[in-house]
C-alpha atoms as a PDB file:
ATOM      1  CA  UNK A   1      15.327  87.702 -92.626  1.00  0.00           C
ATOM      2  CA  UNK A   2      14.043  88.719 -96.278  1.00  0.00           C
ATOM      3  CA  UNK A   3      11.125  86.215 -96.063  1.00  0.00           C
ATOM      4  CA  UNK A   4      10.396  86.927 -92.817  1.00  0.00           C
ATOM      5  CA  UNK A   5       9.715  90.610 -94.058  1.00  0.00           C
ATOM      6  CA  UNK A   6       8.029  89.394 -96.764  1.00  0.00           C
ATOM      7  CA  UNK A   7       5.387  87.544 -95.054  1.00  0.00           C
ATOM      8  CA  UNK A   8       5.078  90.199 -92.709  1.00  0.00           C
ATOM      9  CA  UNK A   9       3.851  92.357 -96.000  1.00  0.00           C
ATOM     10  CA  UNK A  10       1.692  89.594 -97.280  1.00  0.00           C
ATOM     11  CA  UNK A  11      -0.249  89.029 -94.143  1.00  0.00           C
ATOM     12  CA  UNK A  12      -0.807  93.145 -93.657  1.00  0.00           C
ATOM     13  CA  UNK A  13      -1.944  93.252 -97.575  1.00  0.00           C
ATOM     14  CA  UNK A  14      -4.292  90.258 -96.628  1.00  0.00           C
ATOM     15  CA  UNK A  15      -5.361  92.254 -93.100  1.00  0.00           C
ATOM     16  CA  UNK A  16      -5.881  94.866 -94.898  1.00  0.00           C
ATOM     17  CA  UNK A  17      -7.418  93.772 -97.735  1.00  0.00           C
ATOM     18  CA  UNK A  18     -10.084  92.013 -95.701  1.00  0.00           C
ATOM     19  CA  UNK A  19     -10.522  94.552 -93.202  1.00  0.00           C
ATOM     20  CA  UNK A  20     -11.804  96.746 -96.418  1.00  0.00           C
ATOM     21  CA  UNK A  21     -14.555  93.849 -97.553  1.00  0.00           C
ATOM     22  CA  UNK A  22     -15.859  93.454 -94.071  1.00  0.00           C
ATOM     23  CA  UNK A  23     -15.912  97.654 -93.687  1.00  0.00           C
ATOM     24  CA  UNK A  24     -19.594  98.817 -93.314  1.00  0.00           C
ATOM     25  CA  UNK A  25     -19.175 101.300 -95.763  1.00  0.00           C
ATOM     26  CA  UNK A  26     -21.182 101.256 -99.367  1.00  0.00           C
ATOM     27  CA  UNK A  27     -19.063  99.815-102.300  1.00  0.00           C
ATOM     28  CA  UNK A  28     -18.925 102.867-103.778  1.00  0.00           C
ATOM     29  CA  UNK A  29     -17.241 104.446-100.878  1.00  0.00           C
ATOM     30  CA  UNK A  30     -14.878 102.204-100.008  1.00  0.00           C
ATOM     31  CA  UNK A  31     -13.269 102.283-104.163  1.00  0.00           C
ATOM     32  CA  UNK A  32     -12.713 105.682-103.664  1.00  0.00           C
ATOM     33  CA  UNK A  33     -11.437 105.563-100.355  1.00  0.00           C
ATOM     34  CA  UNK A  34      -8.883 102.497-101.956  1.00  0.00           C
ATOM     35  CA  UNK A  35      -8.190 104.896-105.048  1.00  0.00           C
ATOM     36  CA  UNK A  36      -7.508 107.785-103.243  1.00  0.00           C
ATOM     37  CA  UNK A  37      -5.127 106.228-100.508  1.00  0.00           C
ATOM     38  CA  UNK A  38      -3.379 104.352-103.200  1.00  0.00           C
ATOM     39  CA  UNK A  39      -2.616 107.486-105.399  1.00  0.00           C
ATOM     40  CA  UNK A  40      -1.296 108.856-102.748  1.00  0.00           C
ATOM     41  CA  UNK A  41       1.201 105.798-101.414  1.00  0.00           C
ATOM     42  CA  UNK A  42       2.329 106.048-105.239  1.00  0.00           C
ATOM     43  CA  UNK A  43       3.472 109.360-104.978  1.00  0.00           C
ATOM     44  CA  UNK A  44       5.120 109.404-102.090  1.00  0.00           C
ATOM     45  CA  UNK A  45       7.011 105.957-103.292  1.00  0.00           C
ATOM     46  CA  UNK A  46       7.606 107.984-106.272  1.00  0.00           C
ATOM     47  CA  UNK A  47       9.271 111.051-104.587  1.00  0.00           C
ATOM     48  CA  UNK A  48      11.461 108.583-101.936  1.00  0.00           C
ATOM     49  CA  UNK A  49      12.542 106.442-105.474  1.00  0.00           C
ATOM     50  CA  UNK A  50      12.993 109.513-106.814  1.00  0.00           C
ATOM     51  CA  UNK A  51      15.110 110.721-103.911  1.00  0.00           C
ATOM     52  CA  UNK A  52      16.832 107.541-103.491  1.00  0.00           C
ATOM     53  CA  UNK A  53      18.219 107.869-107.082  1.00  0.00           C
ATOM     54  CA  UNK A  54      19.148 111.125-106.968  1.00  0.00           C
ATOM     55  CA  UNK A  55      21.583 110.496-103.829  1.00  0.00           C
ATOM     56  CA  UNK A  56      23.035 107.280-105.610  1.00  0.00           C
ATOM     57  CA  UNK A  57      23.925 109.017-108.034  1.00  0.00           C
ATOM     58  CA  UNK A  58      25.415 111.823-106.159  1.00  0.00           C
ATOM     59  CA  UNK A  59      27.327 108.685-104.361  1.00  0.00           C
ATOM     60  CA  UNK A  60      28.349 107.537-107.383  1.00  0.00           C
ATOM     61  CA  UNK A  61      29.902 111.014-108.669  1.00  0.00           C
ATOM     62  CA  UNK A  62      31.852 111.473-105.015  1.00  0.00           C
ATOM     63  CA  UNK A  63      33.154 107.600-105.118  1.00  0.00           C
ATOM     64  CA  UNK A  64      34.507 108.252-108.610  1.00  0.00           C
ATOM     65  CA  UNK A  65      35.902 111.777-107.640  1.00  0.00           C
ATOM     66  CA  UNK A  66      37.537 110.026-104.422  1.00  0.00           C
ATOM     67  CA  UNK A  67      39.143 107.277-106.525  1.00  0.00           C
ATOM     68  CA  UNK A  68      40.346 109.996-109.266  1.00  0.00           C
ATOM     69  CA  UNK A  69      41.925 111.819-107.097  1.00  0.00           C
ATOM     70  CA  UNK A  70      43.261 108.614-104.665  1.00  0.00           C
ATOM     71  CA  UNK A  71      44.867 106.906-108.175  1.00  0.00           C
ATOM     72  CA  UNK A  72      46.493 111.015-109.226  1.00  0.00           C
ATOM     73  CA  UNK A  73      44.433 110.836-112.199  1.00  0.00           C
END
């Protein structure tokens, strides 16, 4: 199932990626249209990582209060 995802990435990078070269827009334009969507895809995968570690780690602190207080400790 994991490749299968994985491909599934790969050919929308490639789709993607071509359907940027064959745009009719100048060079120029289409960098900064590339930069700009990219900054912003990295901070939103850096506020869900972000996110995602913070409620791990709140996981983590109610499994181990759970198990304290399962084992009387």
């Amino acid at each position: 199932m994991a490749t299968y995802a994985g491909y599934f990435i790969s050919g929308a990078a490639v789709g993607a990626a071509l359907g940027v070269l064959f745009a009719p827009k100048a060079g120029s334009e289409t960098r900064e249209q590339m930069s700009s969507w990219l900054k912003e895809k990295t901070e939103k995968g850096r506020g869900g990582y972000q996110a995602m570690k913070e409620a791990l780690e709140s996981g983590r602190r109610n499994l181990r209060a759970r198990a304290k207080k399962l084992m009387g400790v």
